[in-house]
C-alpha atoms as a PDB file:
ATOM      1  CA  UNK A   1      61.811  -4.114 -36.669  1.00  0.00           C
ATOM      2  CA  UNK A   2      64.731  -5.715 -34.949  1.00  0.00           C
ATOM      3  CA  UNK A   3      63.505  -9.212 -33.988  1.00  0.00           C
ATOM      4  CA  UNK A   4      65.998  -9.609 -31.689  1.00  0.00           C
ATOM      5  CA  UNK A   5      64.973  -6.905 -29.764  1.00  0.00           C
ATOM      6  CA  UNK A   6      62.874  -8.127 -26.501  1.00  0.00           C
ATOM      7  CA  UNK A   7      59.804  -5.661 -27.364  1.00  0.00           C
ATOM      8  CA  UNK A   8      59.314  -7.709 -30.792  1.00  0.00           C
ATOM      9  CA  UNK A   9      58.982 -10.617 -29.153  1.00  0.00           C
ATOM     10  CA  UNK A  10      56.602  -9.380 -26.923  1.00  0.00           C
ATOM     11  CA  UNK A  11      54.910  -8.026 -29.866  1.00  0.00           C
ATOM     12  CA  UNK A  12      54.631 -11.116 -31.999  1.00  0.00           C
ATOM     13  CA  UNK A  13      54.027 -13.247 -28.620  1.00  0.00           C
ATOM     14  CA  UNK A  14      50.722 -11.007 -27.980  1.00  0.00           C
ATOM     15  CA  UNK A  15      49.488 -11.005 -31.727  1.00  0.00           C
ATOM     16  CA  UNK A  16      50.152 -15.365 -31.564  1.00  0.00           C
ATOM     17  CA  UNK A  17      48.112 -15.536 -28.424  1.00  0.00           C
ATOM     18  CA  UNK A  18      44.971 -13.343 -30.082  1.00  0.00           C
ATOM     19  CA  UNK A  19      45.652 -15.695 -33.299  1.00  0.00           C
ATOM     20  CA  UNK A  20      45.120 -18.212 -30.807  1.00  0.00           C
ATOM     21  CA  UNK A  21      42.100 -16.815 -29.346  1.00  0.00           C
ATOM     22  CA  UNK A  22      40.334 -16.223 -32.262  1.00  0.00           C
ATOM     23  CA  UNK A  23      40.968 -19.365 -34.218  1.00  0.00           C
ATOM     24  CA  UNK A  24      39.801 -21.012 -30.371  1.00  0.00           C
ATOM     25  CA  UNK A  25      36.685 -18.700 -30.420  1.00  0.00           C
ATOM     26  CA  UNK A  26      36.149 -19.960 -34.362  1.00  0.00           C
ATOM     27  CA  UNK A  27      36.699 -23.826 -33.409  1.00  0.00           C
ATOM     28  CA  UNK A  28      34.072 -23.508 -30.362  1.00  0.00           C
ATOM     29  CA  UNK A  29      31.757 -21.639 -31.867  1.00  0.00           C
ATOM     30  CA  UNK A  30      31.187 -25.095 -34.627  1.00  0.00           C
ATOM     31  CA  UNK A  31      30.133 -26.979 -31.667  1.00  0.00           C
ATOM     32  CA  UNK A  32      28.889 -23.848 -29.150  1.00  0.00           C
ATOM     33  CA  UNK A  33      27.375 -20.593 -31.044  1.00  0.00           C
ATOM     34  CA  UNK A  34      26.424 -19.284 -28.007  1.00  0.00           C
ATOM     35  CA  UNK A  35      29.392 -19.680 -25.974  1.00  0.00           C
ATOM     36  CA  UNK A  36      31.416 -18.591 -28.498  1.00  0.00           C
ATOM     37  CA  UNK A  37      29.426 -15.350 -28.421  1.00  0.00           C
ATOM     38  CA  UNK A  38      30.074 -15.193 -24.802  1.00  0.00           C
ATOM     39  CA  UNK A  39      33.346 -15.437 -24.946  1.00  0.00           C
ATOM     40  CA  UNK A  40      34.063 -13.091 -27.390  1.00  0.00           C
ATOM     41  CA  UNK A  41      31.927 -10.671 -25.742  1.00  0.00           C
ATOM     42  CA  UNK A  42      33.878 -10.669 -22.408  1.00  0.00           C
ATOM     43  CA  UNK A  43      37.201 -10.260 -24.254  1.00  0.00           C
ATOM     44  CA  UNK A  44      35.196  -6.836 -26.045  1.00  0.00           C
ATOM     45  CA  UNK A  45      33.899  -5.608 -23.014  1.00  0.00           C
ATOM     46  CA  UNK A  46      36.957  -5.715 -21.114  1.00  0.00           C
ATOM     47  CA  UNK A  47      38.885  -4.250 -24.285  1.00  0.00           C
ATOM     48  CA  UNK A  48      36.224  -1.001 -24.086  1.00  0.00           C
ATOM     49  CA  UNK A  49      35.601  -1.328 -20.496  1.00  0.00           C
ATOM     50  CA  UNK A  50      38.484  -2.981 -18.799  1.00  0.00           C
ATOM     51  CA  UNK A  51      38.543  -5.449 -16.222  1.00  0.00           C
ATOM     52  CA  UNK A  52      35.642  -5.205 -13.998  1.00  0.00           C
ATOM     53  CA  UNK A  53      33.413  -4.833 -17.626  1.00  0.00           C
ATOM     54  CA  UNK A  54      34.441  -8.035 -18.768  1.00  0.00           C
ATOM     55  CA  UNK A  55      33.978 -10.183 -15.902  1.00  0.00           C
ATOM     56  CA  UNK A  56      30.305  -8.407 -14.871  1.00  0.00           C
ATOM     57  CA  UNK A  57      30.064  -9.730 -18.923  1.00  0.00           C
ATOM     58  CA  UNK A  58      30.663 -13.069 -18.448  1.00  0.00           C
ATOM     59  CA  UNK A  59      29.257 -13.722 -14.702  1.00  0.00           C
ATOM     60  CA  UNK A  60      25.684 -11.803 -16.483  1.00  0.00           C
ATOM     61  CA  UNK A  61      26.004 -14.102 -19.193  1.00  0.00           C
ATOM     62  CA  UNK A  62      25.907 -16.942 -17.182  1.00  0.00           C
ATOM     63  CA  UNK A  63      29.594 -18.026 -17.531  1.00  0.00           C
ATOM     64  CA  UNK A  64      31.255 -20.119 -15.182  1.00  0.00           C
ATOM     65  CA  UNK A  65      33.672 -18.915 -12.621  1.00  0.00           C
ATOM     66  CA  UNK A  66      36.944 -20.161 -14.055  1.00  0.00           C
ATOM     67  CA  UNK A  67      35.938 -19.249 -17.891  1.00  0.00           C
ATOM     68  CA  UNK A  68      35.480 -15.936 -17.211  1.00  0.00           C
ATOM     69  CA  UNK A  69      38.466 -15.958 -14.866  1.00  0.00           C
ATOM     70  CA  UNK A  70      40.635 -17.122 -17.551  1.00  0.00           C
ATOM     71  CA  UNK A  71      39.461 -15.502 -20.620  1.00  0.00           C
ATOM     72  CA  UNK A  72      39.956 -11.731 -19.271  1.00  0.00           C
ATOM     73  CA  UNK A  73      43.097 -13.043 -17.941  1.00  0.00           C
ATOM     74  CA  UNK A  74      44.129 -14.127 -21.097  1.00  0.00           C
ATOM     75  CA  UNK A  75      42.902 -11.245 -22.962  1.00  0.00           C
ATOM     76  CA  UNK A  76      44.488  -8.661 -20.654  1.00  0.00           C
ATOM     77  CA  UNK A  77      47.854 -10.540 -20.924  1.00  0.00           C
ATOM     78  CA  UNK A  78      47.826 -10.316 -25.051  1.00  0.00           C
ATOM     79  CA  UNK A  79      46.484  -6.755 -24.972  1.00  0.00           C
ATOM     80  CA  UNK A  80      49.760  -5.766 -22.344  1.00  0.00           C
ATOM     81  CA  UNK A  81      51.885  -7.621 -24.624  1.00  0.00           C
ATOM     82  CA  UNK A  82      51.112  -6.056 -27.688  1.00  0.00           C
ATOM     83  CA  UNK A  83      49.690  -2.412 -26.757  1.00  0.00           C
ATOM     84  CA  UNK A  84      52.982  -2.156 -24.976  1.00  0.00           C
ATOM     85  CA  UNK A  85      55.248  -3.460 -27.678  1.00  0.00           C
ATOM     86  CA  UNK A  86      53.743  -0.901 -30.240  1.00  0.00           C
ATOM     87  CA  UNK A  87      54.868   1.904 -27.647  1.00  0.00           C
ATOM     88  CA  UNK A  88      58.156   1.050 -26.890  1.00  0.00           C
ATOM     89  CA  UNK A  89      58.804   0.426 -30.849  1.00  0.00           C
ATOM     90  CA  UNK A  90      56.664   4.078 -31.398  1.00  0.00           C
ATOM     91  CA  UNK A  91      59.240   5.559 -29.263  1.00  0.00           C
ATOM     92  CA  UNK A  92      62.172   3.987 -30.818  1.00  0.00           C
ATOM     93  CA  UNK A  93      60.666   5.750 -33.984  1.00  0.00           C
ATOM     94  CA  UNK A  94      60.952   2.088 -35.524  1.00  0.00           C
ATOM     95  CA  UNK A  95      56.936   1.594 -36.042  1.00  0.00           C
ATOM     96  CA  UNK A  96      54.010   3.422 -36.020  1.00  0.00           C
ATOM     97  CA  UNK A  97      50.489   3.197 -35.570  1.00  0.00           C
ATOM     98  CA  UNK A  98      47.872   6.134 -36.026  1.00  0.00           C
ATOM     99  CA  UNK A  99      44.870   4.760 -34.066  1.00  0.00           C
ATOM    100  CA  UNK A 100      47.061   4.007 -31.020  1.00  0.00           C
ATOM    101  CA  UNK A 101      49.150   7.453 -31.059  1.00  0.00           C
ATOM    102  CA  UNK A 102      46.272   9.788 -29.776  1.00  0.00           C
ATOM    103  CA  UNK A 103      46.461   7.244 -27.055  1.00  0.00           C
ATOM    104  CA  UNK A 104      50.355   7.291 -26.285  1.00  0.00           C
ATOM    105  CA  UNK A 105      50.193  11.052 -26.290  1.00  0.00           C
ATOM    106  CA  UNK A 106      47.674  11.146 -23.663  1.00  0.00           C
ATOM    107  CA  UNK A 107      49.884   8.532 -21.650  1.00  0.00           C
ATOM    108  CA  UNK A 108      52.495  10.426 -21.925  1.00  0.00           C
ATOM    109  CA  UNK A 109      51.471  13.579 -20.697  1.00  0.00           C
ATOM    110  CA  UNK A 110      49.761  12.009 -17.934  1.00  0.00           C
ATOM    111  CA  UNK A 111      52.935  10.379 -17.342  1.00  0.00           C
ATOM    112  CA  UNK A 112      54.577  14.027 -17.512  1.00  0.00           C
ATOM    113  CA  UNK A 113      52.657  15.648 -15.232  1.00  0.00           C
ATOM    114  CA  UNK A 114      53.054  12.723 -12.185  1.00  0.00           C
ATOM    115  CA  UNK A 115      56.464  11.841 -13.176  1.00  0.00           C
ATOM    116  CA  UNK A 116      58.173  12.668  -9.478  1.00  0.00           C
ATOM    117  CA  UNK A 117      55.508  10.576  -8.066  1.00  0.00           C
ATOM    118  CA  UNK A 118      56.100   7.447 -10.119  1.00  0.00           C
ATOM    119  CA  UNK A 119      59.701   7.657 -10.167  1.00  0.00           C
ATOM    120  CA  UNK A 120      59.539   7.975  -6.189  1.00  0.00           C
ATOM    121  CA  UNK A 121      58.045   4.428  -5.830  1.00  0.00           C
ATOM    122  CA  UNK A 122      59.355   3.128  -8.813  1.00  0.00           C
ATOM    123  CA  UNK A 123      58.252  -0.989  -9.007  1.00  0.00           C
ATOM    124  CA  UNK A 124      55.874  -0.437  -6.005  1.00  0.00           C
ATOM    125  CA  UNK A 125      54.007   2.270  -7.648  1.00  0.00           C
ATOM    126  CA  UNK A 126      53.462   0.434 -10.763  1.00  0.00           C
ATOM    127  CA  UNK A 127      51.739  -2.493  -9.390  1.00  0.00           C
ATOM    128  CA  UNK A 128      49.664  -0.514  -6.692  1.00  0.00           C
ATOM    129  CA  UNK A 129      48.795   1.544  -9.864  1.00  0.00           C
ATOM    130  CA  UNK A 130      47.961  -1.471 -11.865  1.00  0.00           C
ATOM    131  CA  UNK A 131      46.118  -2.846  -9.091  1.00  0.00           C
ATOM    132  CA  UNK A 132      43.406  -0.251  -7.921  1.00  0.00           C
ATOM    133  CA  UNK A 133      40.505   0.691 -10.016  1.00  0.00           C
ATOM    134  CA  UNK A 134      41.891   4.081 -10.651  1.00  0.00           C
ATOM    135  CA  UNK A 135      41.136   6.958 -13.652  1.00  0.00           C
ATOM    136  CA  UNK A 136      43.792   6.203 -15.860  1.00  0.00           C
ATOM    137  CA  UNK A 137      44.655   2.930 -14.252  1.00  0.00           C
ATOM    138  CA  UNK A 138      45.119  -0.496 -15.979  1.00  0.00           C
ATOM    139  CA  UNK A 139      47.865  -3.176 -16.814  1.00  0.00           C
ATOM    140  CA  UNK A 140      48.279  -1.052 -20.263  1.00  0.00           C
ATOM    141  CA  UNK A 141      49.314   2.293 -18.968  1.00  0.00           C
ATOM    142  CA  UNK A 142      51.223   0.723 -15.802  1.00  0.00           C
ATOM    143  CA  UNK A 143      53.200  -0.825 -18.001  1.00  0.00           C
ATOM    144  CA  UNK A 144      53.681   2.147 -20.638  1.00  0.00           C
ATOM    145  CA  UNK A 145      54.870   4.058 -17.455  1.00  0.00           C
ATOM    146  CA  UNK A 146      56.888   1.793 -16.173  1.00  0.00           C
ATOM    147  CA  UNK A 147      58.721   1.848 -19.154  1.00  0.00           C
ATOM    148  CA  UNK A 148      58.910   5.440 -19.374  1.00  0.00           C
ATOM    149  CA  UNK A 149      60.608   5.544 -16.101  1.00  0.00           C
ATOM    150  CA  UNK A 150      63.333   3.207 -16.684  1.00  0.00           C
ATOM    151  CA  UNK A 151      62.127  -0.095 -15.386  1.00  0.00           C
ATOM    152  CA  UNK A 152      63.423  -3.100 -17.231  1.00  0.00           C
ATOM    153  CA  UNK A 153      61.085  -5.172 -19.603  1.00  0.00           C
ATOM    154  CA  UNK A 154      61.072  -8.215 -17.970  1.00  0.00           C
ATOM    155  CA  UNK A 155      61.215  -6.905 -14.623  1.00  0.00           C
ATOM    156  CA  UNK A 156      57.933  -4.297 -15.624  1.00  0.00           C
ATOM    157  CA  UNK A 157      56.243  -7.403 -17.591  1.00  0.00           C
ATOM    158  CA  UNK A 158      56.327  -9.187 -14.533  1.00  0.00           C
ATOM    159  CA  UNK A 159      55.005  -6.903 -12.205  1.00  0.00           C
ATOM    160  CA  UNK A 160      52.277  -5.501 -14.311  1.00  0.00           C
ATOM    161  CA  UNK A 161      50.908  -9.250 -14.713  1.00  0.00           C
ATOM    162  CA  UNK A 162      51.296 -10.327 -11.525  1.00  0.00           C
ATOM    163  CA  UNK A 163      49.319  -6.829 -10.119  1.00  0.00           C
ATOM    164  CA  UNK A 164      46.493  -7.526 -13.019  1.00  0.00           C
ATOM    165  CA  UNK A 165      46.357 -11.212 -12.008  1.00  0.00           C
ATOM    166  CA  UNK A 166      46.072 -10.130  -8.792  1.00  0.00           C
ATOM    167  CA  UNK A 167      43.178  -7.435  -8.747  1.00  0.00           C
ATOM    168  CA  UNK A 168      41.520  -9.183 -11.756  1.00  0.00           C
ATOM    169  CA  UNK A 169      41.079 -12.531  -9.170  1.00  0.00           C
ATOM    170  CA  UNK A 170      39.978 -10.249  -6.311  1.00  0.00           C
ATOM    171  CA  UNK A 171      37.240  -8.203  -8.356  1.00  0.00           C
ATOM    172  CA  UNK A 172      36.416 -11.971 -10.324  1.00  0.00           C
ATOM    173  CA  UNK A 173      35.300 -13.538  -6.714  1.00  0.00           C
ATOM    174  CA  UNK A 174      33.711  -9.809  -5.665  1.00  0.00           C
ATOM    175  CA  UNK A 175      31.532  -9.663  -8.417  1.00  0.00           C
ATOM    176  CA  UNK A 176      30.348 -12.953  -9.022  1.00  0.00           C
ATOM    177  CA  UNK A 177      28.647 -12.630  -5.562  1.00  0.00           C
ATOM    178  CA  UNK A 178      27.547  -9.412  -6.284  1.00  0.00           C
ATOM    179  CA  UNK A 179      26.098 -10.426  -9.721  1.00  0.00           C
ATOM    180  CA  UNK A 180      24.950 -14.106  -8.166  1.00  0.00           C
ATOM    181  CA  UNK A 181      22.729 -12.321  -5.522  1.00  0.00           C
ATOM    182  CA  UNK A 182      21.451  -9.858  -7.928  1.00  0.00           C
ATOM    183  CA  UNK A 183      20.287 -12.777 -10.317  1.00  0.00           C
ATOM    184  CA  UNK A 184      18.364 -14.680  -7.629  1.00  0.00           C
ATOM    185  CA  UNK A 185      16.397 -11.129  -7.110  1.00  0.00           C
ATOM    186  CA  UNK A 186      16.033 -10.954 -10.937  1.00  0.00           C
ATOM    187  CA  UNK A 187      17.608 -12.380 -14.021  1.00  0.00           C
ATOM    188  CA  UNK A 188      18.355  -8.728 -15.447  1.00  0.00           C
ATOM    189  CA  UNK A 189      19.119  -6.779 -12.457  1.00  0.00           C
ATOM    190  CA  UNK A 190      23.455  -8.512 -12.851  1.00  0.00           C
ATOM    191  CA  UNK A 191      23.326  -5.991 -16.592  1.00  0.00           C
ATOM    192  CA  UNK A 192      22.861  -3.094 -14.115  1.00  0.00           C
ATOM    193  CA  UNK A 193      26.254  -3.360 -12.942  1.00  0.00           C
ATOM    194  CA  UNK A 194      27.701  -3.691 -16.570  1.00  0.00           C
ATOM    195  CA  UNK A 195      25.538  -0.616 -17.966  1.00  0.00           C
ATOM    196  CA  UNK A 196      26.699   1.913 -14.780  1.00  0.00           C
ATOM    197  CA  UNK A 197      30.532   0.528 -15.626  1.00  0.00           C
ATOM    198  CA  UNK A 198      29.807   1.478 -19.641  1.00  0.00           C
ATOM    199  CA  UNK A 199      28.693   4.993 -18.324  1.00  0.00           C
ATOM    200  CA  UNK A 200      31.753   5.450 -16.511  1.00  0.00           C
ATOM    201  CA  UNK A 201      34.103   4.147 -18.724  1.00  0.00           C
ATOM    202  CA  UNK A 202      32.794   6.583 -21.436  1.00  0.00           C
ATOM    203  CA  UNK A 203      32.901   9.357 -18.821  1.00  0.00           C
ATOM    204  CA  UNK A 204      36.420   8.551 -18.507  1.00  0.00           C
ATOM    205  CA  UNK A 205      37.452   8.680 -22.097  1.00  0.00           C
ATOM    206  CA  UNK A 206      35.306  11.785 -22.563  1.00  0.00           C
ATOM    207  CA  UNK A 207      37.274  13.174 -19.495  1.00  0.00           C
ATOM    208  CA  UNK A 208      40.725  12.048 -21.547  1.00  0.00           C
ATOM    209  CA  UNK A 209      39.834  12.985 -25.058  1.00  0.00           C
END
């Protein structure tokens, strides 16, 4: 790998901020086993789940509003970072990594078959694609797409973030009213929420495999 290219240093930027995370995560959890837990469960959740998973997982868990804020922020920024490095340097034929090619492929070819309609709106199709809770949707592919049309890498960075920091604020203040009025009718009924999103998102990849 060229580590002058820009999509290395995206690369080794994302895998210093989950270094970063984790060694966090370890330092906390001396102090705060629980928390800890918590914390590393949102990050999962909205890894298998996506963004709307891992917030219902930390408002359930009894999370503050600005923790879980921040940590799916966080975690969706690394993942974009280094999910989208691994593609760009996949299709440069300079890396490559088995368990995320099935993935790419499917991308791709959904990529393929709206092609006219991404290239139409270009930048503004990204982040409105970024932004709503769409199949296929999510900082990830937006910004695998918007490299596969031609945007720039700083210029599709930037609006993919901006779009996820964005929605991911909007849903953050959405759910933790819907999950704060479901806890003062019981203290389970906020997990509801997280198990129907689980169904879905396994739907969804069932519907993609």
């Amino acid at each position: 790998m060229d580590l002058n290219k820009i999509e290395t240093r995206f690369l080794f930027s994302g895998i210093f901020l989950l270094i970063l995370l984790l060694v966090s995560l370890g330092v906390i959890g001396l102090f705060d086993m629980e928390l800890s837990s918590k914390l590393l469960g949102t990050a999962i959740t909205n890894l298998i789940v996506g963004r709307m998973g891992g917030l219902s997982f930390g408002f359930s868990s009894g999370l503050d509003f600005y923790t879980v804020l921040f940590i799916n922020l966080y975690f969706e920024v690394l993942l974009v970072l280094i999910v989208y490095s691994l593609f760009v340097l996949s299709w440069q034929n300079a890396v490559k990594f088995k368990r995320l090619e099935h993935f790419f492929e499917v991308v791709k070819a959904f990529v393929a078959k709206h092609h006219d309609k991404f290239d139409k709106y270009g930048t503004y199709g990204i982040f409105f694609f970024v932004f709503m809770p769409l199949f296929m949707s999510g900082p990830v592919v937006g910004a695998i797409i918007g490299f596969i049309i031609g945007i720039s890498h700083i210029r599709n960075i930037l609006i993919v973030l901006s779009s996820t920091f964005l929605a991911t604020t909007l849903w953050a203040f959405f759910l933790n009213e819907i999950i704060t009025f479901l806890n003062n009718i019981n203290q389970y009924a906020s997990w509801g929420i997280l198990v129907v999103l689980i169904i879905v998102a396994l739907i969804a990849r069932k519907r993609t495999n």
